[in-house]
N, C-alpha and C. Protein backbone atom coordinates (compact mmCIF):
# COMPACT_ATOMS: atom_id res chain seq x y z
N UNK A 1 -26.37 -7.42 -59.51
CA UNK A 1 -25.69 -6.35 -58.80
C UNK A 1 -26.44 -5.03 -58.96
N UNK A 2 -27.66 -4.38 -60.30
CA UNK A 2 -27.55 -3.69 -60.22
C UNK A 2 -28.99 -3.20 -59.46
N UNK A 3 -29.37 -4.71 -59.04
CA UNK A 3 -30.83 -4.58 -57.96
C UNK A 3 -30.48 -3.94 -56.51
N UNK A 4 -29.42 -4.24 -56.50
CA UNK A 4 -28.80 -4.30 -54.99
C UNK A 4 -28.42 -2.93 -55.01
N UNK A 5 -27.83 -2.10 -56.71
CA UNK A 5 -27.68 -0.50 -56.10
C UNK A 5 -28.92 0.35 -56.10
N UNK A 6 -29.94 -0.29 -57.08
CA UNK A 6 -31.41 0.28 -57.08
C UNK A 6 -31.96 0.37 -55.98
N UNK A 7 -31.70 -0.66 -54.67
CA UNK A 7 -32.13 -0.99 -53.45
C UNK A 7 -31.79 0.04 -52.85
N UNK A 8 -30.32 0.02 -52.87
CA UNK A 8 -29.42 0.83 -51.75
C UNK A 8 -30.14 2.57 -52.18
N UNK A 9 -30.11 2.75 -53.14
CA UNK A 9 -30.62 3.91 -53.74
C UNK A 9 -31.81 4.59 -52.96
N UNK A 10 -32.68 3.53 -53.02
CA UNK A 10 -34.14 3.86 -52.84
C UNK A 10 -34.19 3.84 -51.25
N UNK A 11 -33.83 2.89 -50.65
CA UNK A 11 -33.28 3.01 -49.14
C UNK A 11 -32.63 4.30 -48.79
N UNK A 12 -31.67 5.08 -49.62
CA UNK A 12 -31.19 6.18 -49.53
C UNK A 12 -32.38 7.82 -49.68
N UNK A 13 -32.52 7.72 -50.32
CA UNK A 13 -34.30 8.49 -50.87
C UNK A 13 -34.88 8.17 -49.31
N UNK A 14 -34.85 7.26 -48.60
CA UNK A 14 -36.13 7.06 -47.72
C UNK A 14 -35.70 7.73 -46.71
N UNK A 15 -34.03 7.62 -46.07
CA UNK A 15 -33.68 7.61 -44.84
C UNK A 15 -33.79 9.49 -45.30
N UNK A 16 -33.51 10.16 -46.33
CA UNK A 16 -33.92 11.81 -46.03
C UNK A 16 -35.02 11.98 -45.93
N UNK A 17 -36.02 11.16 -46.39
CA UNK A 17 -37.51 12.02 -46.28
C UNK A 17 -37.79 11.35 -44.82
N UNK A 18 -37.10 10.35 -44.35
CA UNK A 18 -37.97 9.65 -42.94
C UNK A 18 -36.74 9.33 -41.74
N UNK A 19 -36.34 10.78 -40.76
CA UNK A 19 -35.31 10.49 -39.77
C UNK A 19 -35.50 9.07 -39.40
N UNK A 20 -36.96 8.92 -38.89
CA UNK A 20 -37.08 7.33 -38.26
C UNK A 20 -36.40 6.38 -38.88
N UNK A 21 -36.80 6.29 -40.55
CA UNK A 21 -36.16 5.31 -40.89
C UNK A 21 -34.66 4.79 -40.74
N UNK A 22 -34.13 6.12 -41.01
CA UNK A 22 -32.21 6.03 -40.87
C UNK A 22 -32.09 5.88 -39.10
N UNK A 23 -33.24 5.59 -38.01
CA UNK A 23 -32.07 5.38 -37.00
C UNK A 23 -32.71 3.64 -37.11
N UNK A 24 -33.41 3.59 -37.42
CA UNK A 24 -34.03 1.60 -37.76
C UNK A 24 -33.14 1.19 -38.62
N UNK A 25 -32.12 1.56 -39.57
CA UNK A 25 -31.38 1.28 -40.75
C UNK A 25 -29.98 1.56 -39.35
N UNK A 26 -29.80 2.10 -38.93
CA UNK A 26 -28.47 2.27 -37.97
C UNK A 26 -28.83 1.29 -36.59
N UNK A 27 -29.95 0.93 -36.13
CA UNK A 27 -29.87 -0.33 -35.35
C UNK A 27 -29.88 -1.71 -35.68
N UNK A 28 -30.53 -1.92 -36.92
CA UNK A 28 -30.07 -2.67 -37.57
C UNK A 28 -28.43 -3.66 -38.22
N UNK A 29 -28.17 -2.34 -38.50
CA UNK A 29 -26.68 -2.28 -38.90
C UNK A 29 -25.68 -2.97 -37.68
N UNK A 30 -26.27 -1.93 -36.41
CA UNK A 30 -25.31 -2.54 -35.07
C UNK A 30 -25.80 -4.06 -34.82
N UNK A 31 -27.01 -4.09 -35.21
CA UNK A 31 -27.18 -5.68 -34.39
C UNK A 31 -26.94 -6.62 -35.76
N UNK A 32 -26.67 -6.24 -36.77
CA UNK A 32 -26.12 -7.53 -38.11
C UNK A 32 -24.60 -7.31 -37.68
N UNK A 33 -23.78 -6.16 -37.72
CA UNK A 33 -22.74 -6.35 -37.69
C UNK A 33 -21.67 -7.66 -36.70
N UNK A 34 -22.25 -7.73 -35.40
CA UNK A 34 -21.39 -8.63 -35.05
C UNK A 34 -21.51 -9.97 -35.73
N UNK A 35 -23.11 -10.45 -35.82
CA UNK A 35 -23.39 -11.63 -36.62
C UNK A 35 -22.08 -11.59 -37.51
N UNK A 36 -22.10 -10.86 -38.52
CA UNK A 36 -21.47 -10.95 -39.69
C UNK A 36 -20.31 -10.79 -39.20
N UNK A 37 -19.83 -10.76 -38.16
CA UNK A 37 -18.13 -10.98 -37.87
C UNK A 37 -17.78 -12.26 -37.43
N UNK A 38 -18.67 -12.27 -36.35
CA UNK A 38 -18.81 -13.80 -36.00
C UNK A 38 -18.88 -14.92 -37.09
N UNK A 39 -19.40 -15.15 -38.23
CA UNK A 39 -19.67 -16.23 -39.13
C UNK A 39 -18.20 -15.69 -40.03
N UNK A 40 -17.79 -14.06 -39.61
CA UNK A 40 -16.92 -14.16 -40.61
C UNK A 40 -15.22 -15.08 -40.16
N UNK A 41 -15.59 -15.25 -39.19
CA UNK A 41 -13.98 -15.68 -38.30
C UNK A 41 -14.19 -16.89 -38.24
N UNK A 42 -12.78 -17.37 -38.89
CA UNK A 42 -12.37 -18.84 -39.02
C UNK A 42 -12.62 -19.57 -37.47
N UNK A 43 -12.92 -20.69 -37.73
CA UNK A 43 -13.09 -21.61 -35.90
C UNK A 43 -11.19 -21.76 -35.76
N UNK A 44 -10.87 -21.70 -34.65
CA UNK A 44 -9.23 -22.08 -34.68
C UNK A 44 -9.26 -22.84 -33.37
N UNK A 45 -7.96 -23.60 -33.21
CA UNK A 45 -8.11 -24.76 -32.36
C UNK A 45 -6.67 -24.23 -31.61
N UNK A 46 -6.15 -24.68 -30.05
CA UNK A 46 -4.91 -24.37 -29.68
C UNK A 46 -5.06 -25.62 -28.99
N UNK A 47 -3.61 -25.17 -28.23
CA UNK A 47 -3.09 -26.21 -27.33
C UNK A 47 -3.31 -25.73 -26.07
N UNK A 48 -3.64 -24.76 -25.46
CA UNK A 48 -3.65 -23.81 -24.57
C UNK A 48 -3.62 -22.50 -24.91
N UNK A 49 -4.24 -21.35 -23.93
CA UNK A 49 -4.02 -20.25 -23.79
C UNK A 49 -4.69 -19.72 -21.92
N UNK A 50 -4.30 -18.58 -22.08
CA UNK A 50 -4.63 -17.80 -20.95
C UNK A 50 -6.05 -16.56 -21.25
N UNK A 51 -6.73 -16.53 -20.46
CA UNK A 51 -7.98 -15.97 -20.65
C UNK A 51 -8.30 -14.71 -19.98
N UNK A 52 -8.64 -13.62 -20.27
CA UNK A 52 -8.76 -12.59 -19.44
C UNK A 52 -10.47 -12.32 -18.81
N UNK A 53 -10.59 -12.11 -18.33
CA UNK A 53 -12.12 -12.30 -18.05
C UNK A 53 -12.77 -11.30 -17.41
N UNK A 54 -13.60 -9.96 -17.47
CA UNK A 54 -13.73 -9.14 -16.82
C UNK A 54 -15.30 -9.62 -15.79
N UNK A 55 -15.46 -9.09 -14.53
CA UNK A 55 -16.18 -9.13 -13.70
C UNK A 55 -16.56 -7.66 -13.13
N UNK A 56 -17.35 -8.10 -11.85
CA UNK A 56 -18.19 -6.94 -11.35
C UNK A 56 -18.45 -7.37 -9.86
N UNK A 57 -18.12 -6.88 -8.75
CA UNK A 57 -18.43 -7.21 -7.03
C UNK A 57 -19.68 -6.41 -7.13
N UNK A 58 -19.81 -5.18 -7.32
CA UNK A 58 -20.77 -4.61 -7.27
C UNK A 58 -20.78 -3.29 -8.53
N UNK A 59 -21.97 -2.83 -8.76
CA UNK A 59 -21.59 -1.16 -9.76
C UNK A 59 -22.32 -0.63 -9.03
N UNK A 60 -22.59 0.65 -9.26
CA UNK A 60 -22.62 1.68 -8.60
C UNK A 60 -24.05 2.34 -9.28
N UNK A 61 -24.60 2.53 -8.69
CA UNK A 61 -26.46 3.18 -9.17
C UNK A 61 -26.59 4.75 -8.25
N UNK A 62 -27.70 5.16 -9.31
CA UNK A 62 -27.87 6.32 -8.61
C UNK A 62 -26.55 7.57 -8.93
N UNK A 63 -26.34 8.21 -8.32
CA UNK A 63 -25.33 9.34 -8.17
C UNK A 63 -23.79 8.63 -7.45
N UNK A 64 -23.57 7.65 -7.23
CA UNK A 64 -22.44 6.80 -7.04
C UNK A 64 -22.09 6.75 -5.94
N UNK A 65 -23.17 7.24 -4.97
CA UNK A 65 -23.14 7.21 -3.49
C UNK A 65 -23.44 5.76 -2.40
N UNK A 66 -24.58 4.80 -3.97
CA UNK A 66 -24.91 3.43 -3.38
C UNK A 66 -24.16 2.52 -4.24
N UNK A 67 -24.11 1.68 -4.33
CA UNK A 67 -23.84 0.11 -4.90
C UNK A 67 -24.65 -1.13 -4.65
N UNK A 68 -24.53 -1.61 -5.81
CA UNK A 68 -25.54 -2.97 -5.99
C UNK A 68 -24.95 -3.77 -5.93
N UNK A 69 -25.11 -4.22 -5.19
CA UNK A 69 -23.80 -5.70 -5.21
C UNK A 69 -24.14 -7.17 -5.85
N UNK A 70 -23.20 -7.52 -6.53
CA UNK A 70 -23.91 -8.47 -7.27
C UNK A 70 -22.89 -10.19 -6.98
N UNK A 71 -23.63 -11.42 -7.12
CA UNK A 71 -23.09 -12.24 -6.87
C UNK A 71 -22.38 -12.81 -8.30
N UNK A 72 -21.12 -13.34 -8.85
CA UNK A 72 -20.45 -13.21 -9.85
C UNK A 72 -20.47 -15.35 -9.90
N UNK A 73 -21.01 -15.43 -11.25
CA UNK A 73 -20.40 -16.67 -11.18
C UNK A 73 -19.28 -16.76 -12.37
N UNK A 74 -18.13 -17.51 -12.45
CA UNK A 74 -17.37 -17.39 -13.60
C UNK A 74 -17.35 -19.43 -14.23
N UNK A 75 -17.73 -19.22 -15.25
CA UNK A 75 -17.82 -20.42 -16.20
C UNK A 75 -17.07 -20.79 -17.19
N UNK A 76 -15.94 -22.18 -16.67
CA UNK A 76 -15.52 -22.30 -18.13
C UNK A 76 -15.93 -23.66 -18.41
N UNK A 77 -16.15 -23.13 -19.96
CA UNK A 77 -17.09 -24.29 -20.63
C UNK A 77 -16.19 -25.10 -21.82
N UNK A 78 -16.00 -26.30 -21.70
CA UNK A 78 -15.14 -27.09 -22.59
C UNK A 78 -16.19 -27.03 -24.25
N UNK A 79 -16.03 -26.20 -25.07
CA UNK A 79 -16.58 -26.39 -26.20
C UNK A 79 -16.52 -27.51 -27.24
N UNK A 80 -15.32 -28.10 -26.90
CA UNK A 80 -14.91 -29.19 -27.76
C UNK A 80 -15.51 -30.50 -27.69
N UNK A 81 -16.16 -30.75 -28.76
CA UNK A 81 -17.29 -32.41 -28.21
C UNK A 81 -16.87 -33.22 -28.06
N UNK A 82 -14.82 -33.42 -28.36
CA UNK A 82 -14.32 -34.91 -28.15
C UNK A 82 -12.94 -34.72 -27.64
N UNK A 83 -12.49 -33.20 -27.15
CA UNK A 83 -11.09 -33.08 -26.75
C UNK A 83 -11.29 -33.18 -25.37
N UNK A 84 -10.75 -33.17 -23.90
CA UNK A 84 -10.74 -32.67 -22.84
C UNK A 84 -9.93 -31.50 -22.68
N UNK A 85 -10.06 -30.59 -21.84
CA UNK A 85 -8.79 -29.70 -21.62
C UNK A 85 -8.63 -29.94 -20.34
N UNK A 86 -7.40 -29.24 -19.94
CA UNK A 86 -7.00 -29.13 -18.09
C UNK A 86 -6.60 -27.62 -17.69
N UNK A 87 -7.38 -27.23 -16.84
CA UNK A 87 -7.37 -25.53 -16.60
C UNK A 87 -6.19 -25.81 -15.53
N UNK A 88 -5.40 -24.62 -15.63
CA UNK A 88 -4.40 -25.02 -14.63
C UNK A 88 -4.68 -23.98 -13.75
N UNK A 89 -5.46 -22.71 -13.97
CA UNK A 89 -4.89 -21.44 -13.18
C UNK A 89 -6.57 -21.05 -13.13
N UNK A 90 -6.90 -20.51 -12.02
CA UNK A 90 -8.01 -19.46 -12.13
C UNK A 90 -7.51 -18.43 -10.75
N UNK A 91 -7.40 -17.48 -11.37
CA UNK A 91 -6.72 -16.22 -10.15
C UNK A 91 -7.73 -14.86 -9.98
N UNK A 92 -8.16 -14.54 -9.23
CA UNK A 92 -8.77 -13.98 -9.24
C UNK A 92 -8.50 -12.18 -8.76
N UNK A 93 -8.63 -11.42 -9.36
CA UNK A 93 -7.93 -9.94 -9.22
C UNK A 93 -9.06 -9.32 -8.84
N UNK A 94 -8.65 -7.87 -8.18
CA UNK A 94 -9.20 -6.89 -8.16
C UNK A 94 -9.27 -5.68 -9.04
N UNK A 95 -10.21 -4.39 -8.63
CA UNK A 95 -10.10 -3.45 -9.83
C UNK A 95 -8.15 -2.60 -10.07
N UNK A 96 -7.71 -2.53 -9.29
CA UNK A 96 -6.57 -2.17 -9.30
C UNK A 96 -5.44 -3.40 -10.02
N UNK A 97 -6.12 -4.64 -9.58
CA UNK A 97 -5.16 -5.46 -10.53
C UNK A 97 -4.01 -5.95 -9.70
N UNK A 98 -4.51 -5.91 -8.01
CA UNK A 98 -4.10 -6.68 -7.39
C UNK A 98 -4.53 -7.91 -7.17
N UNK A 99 -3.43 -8.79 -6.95
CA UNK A 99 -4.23 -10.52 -6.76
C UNK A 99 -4.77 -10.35 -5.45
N UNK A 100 -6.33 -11.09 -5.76
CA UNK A 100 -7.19 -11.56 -4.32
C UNK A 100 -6.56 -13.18 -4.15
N UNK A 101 -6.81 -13.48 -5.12
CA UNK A 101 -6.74 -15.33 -4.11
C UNK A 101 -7.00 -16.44 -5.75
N UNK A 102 -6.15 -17.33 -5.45
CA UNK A 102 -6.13 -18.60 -6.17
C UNK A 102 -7.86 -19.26 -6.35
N UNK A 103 -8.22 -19.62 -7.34
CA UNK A 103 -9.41 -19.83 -7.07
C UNK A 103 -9.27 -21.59 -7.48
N UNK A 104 -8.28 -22.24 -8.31
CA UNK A 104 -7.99 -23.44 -8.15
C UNK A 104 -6.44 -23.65 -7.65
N UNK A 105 -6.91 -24.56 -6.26
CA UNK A 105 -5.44 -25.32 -6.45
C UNK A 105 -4.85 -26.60 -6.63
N UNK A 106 -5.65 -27.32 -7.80
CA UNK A 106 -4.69 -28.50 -8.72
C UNK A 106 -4.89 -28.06 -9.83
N UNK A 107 -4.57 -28.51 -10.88
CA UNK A 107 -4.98 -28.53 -12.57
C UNK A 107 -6.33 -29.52 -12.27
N UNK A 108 -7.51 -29.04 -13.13
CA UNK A 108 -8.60 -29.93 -12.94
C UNK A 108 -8.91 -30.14 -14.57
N UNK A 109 -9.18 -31.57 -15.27
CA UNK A 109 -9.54 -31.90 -16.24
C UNK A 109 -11.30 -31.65 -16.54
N UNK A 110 -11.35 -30.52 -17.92
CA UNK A 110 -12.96 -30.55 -18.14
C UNK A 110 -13.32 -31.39 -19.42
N UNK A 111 -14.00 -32.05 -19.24
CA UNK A 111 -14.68 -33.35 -20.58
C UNK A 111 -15.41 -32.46 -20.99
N UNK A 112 -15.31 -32.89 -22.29
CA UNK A 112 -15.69 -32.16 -23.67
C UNK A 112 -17.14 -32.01 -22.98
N UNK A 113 -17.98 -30.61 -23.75
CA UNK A 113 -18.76 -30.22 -23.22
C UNK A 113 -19.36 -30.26 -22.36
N UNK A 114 -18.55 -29.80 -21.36
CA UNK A 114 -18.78 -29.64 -19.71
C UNK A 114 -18.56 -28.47 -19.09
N UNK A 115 -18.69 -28.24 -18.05
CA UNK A 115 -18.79 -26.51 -17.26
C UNK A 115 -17.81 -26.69 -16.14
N UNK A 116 -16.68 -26.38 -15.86
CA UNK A 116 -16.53 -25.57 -14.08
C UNK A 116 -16.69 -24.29 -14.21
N UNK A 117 -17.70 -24.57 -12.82
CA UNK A 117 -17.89 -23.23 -12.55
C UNK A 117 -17.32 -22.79 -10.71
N UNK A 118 -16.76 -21.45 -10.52
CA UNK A 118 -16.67 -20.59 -9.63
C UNK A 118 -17.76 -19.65 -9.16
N UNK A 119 -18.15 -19.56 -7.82
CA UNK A 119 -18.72 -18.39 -7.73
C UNK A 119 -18.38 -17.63 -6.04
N UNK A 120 -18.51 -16.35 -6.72
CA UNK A 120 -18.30 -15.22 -5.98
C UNK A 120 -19.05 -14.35 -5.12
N UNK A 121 -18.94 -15.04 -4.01
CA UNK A 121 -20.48 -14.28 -2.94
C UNK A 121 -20.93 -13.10 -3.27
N UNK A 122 -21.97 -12.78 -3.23
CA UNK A 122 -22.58 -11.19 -3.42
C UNK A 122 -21.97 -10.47 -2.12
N UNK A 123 -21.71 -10.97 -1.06
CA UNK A 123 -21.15 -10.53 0.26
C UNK A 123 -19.91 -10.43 -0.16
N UNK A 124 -19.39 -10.91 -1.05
CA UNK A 124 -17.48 -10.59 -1.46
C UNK A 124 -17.09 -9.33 -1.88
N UNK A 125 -16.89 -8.33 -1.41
CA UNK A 125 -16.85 -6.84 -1.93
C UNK A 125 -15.24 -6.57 -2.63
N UNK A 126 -14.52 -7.58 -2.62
CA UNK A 126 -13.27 -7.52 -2.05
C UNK A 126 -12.64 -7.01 -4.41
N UNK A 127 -13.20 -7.48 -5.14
CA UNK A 127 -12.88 -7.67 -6.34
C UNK A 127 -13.29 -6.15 -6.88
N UNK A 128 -14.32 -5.60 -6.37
CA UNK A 128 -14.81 -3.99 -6.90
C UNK A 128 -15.56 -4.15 -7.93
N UNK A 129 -15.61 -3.00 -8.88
CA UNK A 129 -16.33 -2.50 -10.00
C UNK A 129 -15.45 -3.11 -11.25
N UNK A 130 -14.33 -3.74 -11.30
CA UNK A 130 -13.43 -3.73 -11.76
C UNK A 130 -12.41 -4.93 -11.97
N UNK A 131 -13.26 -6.13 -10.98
CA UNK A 131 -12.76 -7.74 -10.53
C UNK A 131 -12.30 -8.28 -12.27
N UNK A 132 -11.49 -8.82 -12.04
CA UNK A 132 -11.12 -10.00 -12.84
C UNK A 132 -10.90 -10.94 -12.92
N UNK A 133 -10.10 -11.88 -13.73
CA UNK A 133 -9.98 -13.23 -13.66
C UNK A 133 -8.77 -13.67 -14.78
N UNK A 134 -8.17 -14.41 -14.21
CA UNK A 134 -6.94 -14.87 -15.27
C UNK A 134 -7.38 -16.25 -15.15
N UNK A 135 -7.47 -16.59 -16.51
CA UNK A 135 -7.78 -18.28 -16.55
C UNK A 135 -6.77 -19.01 -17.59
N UNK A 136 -6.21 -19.92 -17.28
CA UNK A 136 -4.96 -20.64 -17.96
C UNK A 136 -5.69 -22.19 -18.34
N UNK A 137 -5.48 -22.64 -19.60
CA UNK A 137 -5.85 -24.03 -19.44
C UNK A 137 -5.36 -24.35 -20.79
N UNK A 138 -4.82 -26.12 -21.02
CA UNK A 138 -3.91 -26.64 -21.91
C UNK A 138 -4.94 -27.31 -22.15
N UNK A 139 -4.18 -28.33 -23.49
CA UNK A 139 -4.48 -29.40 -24.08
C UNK A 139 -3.64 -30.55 -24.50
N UNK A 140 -3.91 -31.59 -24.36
CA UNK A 140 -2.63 -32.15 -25.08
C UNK A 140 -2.53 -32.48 -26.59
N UNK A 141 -4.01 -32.06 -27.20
CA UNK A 141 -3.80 -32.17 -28.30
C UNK A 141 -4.80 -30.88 -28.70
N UNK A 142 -4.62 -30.05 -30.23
CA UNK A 142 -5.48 -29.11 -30.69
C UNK A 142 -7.12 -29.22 -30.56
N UNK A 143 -6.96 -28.33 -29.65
CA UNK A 143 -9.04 -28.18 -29.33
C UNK A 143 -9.70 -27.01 -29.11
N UNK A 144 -10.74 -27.22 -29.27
CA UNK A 144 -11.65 -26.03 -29.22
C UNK A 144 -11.62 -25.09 -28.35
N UNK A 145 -11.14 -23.66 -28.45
CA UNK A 145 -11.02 -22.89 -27.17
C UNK A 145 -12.33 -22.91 -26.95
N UNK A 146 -12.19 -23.07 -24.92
CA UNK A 146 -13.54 -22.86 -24.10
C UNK A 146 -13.96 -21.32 -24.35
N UNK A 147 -15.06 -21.69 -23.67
CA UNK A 147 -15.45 -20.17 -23.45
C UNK A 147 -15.68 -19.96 -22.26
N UNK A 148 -15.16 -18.91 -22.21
CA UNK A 148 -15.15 -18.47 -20.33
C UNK A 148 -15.70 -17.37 -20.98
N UNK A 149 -16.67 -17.26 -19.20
CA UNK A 149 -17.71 -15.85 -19.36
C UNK A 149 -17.71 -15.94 -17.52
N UNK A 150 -17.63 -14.48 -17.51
CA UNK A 150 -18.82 -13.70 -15.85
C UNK A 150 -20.16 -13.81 -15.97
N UNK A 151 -20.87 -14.26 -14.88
CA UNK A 151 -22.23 -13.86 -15.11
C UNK A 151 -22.31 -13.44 -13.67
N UNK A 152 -23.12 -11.96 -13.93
CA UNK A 152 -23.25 -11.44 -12.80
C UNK A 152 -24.51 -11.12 -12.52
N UNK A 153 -25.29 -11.40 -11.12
CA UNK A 153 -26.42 -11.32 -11.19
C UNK A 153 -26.82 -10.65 -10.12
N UNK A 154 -27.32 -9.79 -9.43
CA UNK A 154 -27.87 -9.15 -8.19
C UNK A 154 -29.46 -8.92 -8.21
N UNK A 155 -29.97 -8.87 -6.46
CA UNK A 155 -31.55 -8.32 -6.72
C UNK A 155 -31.59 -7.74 -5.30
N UNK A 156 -31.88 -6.39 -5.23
CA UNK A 156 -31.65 -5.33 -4.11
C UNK A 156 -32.60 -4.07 -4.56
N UNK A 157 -33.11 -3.35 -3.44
CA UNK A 157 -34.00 -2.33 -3.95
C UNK A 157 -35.28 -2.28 -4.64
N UNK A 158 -35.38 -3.49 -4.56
CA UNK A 158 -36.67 -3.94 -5.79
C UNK A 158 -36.57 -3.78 -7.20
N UNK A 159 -35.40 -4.53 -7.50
CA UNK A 159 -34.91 -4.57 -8.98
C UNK A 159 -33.78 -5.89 -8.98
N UNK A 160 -33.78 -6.03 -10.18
CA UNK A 160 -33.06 -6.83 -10.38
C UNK A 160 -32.15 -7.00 -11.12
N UNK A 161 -30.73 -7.26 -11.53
CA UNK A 161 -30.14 -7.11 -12.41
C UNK A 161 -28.92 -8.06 -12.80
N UNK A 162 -28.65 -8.43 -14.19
CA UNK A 162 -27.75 -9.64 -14.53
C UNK A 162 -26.92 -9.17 -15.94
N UNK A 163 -25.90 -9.61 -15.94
CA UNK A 163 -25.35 -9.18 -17.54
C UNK A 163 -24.35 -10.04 -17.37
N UNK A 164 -23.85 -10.38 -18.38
CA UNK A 164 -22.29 -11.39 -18.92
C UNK A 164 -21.19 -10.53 -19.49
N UNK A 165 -19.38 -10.86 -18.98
CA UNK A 165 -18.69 -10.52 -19.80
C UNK A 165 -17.91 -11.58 -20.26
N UNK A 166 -17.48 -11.58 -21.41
CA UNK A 166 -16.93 -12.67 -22.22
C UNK A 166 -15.45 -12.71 -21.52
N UNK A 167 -14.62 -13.93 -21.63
CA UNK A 167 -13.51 -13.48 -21.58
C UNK A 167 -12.74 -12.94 -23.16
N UNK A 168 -11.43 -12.41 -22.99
CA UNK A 168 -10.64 -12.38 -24.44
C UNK A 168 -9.37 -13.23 -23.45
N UNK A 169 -8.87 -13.64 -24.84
CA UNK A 169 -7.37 -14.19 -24.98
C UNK A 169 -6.28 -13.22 -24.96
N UNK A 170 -5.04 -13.51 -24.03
CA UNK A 170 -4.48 -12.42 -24.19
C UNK A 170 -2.53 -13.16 -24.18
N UNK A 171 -2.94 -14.66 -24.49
CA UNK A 171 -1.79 -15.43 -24.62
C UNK A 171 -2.29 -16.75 -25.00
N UNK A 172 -1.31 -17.03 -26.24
CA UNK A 172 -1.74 -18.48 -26.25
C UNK A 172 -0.69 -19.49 -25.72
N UNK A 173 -0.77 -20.45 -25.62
CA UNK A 173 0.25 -21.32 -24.87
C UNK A 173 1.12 -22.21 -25.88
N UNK A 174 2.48 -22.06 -25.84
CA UNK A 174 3.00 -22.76 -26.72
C UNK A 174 3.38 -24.25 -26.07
N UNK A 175 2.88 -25.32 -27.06
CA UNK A 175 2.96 -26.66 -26.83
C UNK A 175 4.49 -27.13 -25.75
């Protein structure tokens, strides 16, 4: 223990004599920290839940006069290597948080590590800066929550551009 305050010490000594160093010691920090949340959180298993999922029709570049419009795919991925799940709901909203449109209409079964995927024309303007997604899906027995993610990708202007948003949980489903 008392290497580790000698460390911290001398690391301390460095970041006053060297600004550089303390902002390499503060990017650092941001990019260990999630790691270390991530390994710190228990794996947990449900029976269902509902998924919130944020998206993007287009954002806005420049002085907010243009927009890039981007084509949205949304993925849910059965994480579980031996459960199936059955998504019952994918709804798809706008930035105001009005419903656009049903994006399934049966319950569809996904085998353990497998993908449905949705996608959202780059021509679909209709979801905004602000599109979402409500995703519902059960189990009949305790399994691995999927992971649902946006991936949004556009190429306009001579550039190109792509980023992911995760979904969060914002209900779990009682058996």
């Amino acid at each position: 223990m008392s290497n580790l305050v000698t460390l911290a010490a001398t690391a301390m000594k460095h970041v006053r004599q060297f600004p550089l160093f303390k902002s390499v010691l503060v990017g650092l920090a941001l990019l260990v920290a999630p790691l270390m949340a991530a390994v710190a959180e228990p794996l947990s298993f449900s029976t269902g839940q509902t998924v919130y999922v944020p998206s993007y029709s287009h954002i806005f570049v420049g002085n907010r006069l243009k927009t890039f419009d981007l084509t949205t795919s949304l993925a849910i991925r059965n994480s579980d290597p031996e459960t199936p799940i059955t998504v019952t709901r994918v709804d798809y909203y706008d930035a105001s948080g009005r419903f656009i449109r049903a994006m399934l209409k049966t319950p569809f079964v996904v085998r353990p590590v497998s993908t449905l995927v949705y996608v959202i024309d780059e021509s679909d303007k209709t979801g905004g800066v602000g599109a979402s997604f409500l995703v519902a899906w059960r189990s009949s027995k305790k399994a691995a929550p999927p992971v649902v993610e946006s991936v949004m990708i556009g190429t306009g202007m001579q550039q190109g551009i792509s980023f992911t948003s995760r979904g969060q949980v914002v209900r779990e489903t009682q058996p």
